[in-house]
Each structure stands twice: as structure tokens, then as C-alpha cells.
N, C-alpha and C. Protein backbone atom coordinates (compact mmCIF):
# COMPACT_ATOMS: atom_id res chain seq x y z
N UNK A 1 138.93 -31.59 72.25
CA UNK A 1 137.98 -32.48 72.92
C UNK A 1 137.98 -33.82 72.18
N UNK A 2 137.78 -34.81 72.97
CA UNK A 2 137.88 -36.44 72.08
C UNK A 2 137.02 -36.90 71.82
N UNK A 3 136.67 -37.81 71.47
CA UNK A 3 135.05 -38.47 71.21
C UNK A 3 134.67 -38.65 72.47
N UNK A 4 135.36 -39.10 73.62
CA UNK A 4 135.05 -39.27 75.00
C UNK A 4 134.06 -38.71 75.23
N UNK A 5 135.26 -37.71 75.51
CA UNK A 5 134.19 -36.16 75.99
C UNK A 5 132.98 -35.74 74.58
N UNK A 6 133.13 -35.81 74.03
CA UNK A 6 131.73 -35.30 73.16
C UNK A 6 130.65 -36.35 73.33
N UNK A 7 130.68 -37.65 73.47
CA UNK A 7 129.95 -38.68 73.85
C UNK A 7 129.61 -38.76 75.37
N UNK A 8 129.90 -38.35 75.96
CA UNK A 8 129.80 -37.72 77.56
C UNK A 8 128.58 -36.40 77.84
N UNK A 9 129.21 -35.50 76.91
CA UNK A 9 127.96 -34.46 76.64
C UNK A 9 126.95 -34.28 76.30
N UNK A 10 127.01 -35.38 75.54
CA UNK A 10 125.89 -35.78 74.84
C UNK A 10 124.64 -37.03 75.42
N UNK A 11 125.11 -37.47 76.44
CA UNK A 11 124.37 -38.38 77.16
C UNK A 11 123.91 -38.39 78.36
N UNK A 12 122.83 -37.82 78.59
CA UNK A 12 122.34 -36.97 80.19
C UNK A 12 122.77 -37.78 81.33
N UNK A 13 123.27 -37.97 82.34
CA UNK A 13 123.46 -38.56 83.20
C UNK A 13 122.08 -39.43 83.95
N UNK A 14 122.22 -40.43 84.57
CA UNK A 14 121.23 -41.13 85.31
C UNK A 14 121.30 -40.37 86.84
N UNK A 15 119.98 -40.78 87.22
CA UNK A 15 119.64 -39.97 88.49
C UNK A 15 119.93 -41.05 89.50
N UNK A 16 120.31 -41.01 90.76
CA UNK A 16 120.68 -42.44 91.67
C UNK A 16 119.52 -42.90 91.33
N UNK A 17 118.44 -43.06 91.59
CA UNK A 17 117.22 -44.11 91.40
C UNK A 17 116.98 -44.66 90.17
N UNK A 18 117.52 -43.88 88.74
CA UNK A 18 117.95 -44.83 87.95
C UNK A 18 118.98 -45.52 88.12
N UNK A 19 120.41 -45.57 88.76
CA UNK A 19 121.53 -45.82 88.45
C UNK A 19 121.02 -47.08 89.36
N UNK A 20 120.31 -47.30 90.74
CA UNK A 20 120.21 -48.41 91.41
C UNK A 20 118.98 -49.05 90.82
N UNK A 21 118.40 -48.96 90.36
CA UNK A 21 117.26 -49.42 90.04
C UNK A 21 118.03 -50.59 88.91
N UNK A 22 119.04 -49.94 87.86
CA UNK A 22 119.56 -50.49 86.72
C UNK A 22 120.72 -51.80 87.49
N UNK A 23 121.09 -51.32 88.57
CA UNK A 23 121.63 -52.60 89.29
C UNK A 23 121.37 -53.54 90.07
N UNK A 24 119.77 -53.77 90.21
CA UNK A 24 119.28 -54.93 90.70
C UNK A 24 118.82 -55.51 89.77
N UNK A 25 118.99 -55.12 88.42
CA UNK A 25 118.34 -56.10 87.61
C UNK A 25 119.42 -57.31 87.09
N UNK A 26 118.38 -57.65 86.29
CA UNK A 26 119.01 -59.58 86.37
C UNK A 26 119.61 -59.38 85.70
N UNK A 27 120.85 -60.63 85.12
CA UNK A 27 121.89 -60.50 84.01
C UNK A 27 120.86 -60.38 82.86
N UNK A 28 119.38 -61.40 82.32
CA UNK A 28 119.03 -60.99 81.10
C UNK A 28 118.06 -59.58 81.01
N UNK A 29 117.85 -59.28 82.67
CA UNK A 29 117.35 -57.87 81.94
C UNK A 29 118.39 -56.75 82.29
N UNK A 30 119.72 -57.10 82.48
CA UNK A 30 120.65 -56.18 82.30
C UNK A 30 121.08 -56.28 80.94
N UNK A 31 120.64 -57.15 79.74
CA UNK A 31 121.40 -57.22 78.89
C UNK A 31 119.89 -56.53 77.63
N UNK A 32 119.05 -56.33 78.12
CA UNK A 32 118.07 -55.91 77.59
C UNK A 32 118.39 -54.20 77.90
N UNK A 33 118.92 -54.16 78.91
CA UNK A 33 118.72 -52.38 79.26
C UNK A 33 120.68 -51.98 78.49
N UNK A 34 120.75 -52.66 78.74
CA UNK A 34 122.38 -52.83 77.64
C UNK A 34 122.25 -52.09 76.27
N UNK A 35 121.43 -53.15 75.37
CA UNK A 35 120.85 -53.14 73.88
C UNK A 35 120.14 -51.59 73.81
N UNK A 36 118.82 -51.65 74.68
CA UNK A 36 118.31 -50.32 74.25
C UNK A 36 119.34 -49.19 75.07
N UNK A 37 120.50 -48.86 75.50
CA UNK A 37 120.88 -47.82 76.22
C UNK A 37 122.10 -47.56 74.61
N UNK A 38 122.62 -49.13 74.27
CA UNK A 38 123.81 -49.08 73.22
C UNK A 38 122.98 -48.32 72.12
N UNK A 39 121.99 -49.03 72.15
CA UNK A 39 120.90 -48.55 70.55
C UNK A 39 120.69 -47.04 70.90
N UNK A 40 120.12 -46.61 71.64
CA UNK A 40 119.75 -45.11 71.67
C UNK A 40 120.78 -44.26 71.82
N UNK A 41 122.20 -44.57 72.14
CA UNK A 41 123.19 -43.77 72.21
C UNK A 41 124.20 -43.85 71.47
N UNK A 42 124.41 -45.33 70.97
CA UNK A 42 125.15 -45.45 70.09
C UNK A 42 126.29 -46.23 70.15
N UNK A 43 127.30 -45.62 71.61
CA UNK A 43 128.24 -46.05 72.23
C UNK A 43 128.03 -47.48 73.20
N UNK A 44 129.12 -47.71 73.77
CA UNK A 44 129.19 -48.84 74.89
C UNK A 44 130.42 -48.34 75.78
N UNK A 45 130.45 -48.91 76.83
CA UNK A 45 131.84 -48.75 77.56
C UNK A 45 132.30 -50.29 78.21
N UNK A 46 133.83 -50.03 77.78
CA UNK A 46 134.34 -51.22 78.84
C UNK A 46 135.62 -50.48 79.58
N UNK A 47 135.95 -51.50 80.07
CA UNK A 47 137.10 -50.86 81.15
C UNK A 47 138.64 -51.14 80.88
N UNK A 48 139.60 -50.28 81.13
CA UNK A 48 140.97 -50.28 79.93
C UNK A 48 141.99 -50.11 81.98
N UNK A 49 143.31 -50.83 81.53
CA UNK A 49 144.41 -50.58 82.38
C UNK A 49 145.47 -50.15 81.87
N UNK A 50 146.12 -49.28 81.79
CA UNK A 50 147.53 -48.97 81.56
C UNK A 50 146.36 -48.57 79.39
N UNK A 51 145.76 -48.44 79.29
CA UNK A 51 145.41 -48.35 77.93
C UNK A 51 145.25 -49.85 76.93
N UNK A 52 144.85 -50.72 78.29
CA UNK A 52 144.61 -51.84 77.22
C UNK A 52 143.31 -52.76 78.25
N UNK A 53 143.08 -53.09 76.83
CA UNK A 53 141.50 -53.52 77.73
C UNK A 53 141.48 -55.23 78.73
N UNK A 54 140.73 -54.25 79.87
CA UNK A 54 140.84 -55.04 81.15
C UNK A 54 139.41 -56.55 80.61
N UNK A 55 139.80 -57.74 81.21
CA UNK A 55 139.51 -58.73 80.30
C UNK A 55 138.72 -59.22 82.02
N UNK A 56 137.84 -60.06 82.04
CA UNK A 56 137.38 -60.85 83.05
C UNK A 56 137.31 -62.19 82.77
N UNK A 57 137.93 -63.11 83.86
CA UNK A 57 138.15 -64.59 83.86
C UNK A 57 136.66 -65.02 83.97
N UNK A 58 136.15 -65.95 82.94
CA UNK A 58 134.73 -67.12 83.57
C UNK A 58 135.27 -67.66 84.31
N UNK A 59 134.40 -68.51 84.48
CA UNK A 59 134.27 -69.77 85.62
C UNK A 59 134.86 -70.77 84.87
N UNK A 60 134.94 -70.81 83.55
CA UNK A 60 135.27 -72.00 82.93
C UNK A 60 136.89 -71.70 82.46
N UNK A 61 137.21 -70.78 82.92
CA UNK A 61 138.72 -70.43 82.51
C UNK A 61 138.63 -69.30 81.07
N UNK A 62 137.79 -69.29 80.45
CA UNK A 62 137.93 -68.09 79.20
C UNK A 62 138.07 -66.44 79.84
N UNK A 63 138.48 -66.14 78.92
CA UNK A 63 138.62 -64.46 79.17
C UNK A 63 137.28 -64.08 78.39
N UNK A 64 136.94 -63.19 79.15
CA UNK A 64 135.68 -62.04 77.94
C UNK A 64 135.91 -60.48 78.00
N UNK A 65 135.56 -59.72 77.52
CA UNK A 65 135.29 -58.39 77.05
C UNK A 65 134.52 -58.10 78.28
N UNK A 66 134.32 -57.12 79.17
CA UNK A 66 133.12 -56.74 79.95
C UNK A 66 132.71 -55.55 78.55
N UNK A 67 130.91 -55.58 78.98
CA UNK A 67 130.90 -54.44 78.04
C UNK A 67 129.98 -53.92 79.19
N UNK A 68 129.57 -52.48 78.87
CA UNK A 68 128.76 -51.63 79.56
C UNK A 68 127.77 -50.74 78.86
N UNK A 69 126.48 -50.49 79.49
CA UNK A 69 125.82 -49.41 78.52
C UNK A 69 125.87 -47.95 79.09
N UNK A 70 126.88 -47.80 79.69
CA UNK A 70 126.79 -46.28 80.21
C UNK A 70 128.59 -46.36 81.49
N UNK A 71 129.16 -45.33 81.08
CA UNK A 71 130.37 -44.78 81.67
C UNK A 71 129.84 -45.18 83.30
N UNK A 72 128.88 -44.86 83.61
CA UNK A 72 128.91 -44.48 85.00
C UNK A 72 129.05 -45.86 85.53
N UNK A 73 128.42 -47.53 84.64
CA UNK A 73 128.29 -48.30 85.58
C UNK A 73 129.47 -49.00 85.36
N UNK A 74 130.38 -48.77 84.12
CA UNK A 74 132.17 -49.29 84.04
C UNK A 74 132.63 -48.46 85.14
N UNK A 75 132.54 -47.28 85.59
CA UNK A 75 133.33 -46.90 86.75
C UNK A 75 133.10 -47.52 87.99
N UNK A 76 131.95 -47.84 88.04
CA UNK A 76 131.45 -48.77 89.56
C UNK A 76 132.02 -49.95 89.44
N UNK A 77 132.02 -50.91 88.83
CA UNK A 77 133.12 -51.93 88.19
C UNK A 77 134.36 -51.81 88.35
N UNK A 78 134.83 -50.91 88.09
CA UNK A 78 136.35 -50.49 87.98
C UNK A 78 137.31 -51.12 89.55
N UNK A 79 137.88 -52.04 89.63
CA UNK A 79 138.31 -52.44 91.12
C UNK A 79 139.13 -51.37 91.90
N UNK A 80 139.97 -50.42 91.26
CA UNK A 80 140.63 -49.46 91.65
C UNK A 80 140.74 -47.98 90.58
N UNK A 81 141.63 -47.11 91.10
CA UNK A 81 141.86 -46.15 89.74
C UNK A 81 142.28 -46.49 88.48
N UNK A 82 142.79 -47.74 88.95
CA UNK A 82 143.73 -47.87 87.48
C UNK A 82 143.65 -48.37 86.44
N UNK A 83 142.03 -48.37 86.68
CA UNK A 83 140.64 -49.41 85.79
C UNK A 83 139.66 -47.98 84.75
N UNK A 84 139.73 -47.75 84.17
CA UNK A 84 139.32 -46.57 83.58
C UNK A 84 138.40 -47.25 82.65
N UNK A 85 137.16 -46.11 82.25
CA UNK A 85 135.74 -46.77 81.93
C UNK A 85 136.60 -46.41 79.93
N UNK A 86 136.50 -46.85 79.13
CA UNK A 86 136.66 -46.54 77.67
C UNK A 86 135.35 -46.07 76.60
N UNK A 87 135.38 -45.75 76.14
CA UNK A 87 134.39 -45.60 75.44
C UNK A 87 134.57 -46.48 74.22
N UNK A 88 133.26 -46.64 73.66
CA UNK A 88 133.43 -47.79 72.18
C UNK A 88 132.14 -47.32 71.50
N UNK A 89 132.71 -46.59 70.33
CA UNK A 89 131.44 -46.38 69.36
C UNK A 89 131.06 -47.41 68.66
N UNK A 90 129.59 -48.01 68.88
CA UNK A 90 128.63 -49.29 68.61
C UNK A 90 128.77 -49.30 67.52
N UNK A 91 129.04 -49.10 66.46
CA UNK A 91 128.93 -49.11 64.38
C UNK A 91 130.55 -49.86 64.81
N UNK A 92 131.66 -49.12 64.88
CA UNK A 92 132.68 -49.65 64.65
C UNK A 92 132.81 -50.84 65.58
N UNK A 93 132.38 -50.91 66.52
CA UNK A 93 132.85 -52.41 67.49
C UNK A 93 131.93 -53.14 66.68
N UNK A 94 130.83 -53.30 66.43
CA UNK A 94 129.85 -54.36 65.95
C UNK A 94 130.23 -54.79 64.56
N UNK A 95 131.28 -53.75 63.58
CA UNK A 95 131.28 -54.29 62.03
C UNK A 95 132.64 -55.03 62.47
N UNK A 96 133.75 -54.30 63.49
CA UNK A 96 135.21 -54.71 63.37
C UNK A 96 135.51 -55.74 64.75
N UNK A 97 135.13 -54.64 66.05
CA UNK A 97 135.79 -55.15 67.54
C UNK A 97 135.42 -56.96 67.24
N UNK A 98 133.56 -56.90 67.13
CA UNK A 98 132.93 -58.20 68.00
C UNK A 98 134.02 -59.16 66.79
N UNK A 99 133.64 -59.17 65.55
CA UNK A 99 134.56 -60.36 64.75
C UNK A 99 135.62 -60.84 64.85
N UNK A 100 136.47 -59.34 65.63
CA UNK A 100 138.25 -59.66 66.02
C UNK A 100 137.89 -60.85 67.10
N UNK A 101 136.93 -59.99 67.89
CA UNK A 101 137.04 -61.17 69.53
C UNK A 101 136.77 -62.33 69.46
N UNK A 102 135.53 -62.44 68.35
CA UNK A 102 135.67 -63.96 67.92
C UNK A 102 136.22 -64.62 67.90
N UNK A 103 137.56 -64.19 66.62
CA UNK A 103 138.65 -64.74 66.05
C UNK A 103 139.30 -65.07 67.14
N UNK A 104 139.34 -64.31 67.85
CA UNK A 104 140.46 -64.06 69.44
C UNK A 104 139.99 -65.37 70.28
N UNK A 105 139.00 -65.83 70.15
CA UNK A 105 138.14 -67.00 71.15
C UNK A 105 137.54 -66.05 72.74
N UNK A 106 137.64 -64.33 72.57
CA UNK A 106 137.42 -64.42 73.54
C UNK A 106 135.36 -63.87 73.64
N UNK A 107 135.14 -64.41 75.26
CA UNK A 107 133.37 -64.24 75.12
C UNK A 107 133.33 -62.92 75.65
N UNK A 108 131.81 -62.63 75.60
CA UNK A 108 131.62 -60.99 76.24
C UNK A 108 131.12 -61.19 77.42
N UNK A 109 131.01 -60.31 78.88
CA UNK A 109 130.61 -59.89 79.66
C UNK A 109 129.74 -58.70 79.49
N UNK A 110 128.12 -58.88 79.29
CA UNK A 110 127.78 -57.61 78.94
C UNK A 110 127.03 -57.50 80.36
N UNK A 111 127.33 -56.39 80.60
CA UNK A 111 126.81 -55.86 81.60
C UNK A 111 126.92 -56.11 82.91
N UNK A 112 128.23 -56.28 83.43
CA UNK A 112 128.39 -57.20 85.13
C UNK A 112 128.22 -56.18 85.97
N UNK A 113 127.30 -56.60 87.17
CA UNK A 113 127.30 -55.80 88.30
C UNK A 113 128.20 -56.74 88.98
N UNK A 114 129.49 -56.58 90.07
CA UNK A 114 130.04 -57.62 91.29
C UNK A 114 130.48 -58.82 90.13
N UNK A 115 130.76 -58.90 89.36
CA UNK A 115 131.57 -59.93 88.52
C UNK A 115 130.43 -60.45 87.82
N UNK A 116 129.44 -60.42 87.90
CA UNK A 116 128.17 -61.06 87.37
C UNK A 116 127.55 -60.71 86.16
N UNK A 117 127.30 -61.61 84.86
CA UNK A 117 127.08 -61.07 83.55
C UNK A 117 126.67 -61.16 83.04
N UNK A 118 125.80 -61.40 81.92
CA UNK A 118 125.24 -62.56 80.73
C UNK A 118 126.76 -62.61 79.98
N UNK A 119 126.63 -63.81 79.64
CA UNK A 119 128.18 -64.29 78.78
C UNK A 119 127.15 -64.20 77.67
N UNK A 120 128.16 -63.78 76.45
CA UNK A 120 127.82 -64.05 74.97
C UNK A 120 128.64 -64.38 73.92
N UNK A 121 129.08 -65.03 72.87
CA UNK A 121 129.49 -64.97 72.09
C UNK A 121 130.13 -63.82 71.09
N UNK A 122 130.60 -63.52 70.46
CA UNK A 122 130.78 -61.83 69.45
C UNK A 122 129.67 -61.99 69.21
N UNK A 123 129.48 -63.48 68.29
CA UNK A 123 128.69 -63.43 66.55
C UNK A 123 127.13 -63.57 67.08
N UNK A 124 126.79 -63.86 68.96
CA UNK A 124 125.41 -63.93 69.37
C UNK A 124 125.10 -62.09 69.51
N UNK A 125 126.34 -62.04 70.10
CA UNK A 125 125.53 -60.28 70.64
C UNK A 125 125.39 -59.27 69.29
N UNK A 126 126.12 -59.56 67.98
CA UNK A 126 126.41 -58.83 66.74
C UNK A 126 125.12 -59.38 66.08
N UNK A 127 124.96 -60.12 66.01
CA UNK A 127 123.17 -60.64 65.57
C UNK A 127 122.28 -60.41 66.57
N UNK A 128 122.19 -60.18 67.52
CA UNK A 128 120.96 -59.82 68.39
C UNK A 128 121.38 -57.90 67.66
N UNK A 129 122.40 -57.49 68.11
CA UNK A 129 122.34 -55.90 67.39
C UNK A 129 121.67 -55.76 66.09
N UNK A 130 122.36 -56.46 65.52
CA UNK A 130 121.79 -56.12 64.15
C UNK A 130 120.72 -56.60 64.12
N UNK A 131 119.82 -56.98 64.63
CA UNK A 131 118.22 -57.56 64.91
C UNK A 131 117.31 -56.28 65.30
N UNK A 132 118.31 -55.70 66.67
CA UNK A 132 117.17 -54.69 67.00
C UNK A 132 117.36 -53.72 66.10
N UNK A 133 118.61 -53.21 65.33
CA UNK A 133 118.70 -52.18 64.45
C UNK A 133 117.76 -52.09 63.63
N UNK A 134 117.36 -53.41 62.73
CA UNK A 134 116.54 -53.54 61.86
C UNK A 134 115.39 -52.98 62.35
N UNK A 135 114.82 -53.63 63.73
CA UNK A 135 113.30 -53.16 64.18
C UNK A 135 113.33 -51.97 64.08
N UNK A 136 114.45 -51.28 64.52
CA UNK A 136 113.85 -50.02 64.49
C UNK A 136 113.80 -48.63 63.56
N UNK A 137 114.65 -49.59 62.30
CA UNK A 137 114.21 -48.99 61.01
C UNK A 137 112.49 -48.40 60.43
């Protein structure tokens, strides 16, 4: 079994009236239900092609990261099969992934319903994490 699947088992599924309820909300309170879904579980998901991660164009021409707080809403995202939801354990993306992407120039997509996102920085969304972590020490 992979971390996938053990991180799968471990995270009760949403009921449709959560799952739609979580998609009319706005980009900043999708990025609020983001934080506490990453924080209480740990993980994130984005979406991978051929095994390499699927990137979304801004408006301004940059590439970003989509990120997700739950498998189910990277699969709704997913444009076809060949878009697969990934898993990303939150400790290792936040000390290693967000700094690479930095370096990389590329921004995040957290949370898009229909292409739609809050854009962030690595080093904004890695300091807002490590913000709520603290609180909830």
C-alpha cells in the first residue's frame, strides 16, 4: 500500500452537500477551507500527467502549482483521465516543494474550481502555514 492509499483511508470522505457547498465558495474562502482541511489532515493534492505535475497558465502568462485540500476536488478539476489527483504530504512540500517553486518563479493555484483560484506566492502560502501551525500549538 503507498502513502496514497493510507492517506485515502485515513480521511473520511465528504458527503455531496459538503462537496457542493465547498464549491460555491469564493477563491478567499476556498483558500481558508484549503488551510484548515491541509492543517487537519496534513496532506494536499494537485494534479500530475504522464507523472509530472500538471501546471495552470494565469492570465498574466505565469505557470502555477494548482493545489487542493482533498483528492475528490483535484479529480473534479482533472480535464480528462489523464489528469490524476497526487497526493503531497504538507511537512515535506512546505519545508522543500513551496521554496523549489519559488526558486522556479512559479505561483500557486490554491484551490480552483473551473480554472478559478486565489494565486499565491510559495513564500505567501508557507508563511500563512506556518502561522496557522503556530496557533494551533
Amino acid at each position: 500500500m503507498d502513502s496514497d492509499d493510507r492517506s485515502r483511508d485515513l480521511i473520511p470522505p465528504l458527503s455531496d452537500a459538503q462537496l457542493r457547498h465547498a464549491l460555491t465558495l469564493t477563491p478567499e474562502q476556498r483558500l481558508e477551507y484549503f488551510l484548515e482541511q491541509a492543517l487537519d489532515h496534513e496532506v494536499l493534492w494537485t494534479l500530475e500527467q504522464g507523472g509530472q505535475p500538471l501546471l495552470m497558465r494565469l492570465e498574466d502568462g505565469r505557470e502555477a502549482l494548482p493545489l487542493f485540500p482533498r483528492q475528490e476536488f483535484a479529480a473534479l478539476e482533472a480535464a480528462d483521465a489523464s489528469e490524476q489527483p497526487r497526493l503531497l504530504e504538507l511537512e515535506d512540500f512546505v519545508e522543500s516543494g513551496l521554496p523549489d517553486l519559488g526558486r522556479r518563479g512559479l505561483a500557486l493555484g490554491v484551490f480552483p474550481v473551473k480554472g478559478v483560484a486565489w494565486i499565491a506566492e510559495p513564500a505567501v502560502l508557507q508563511q500563512r502555514i506556518w502561522n496557522d501551525w503556530d496557533e494551533e500549538d
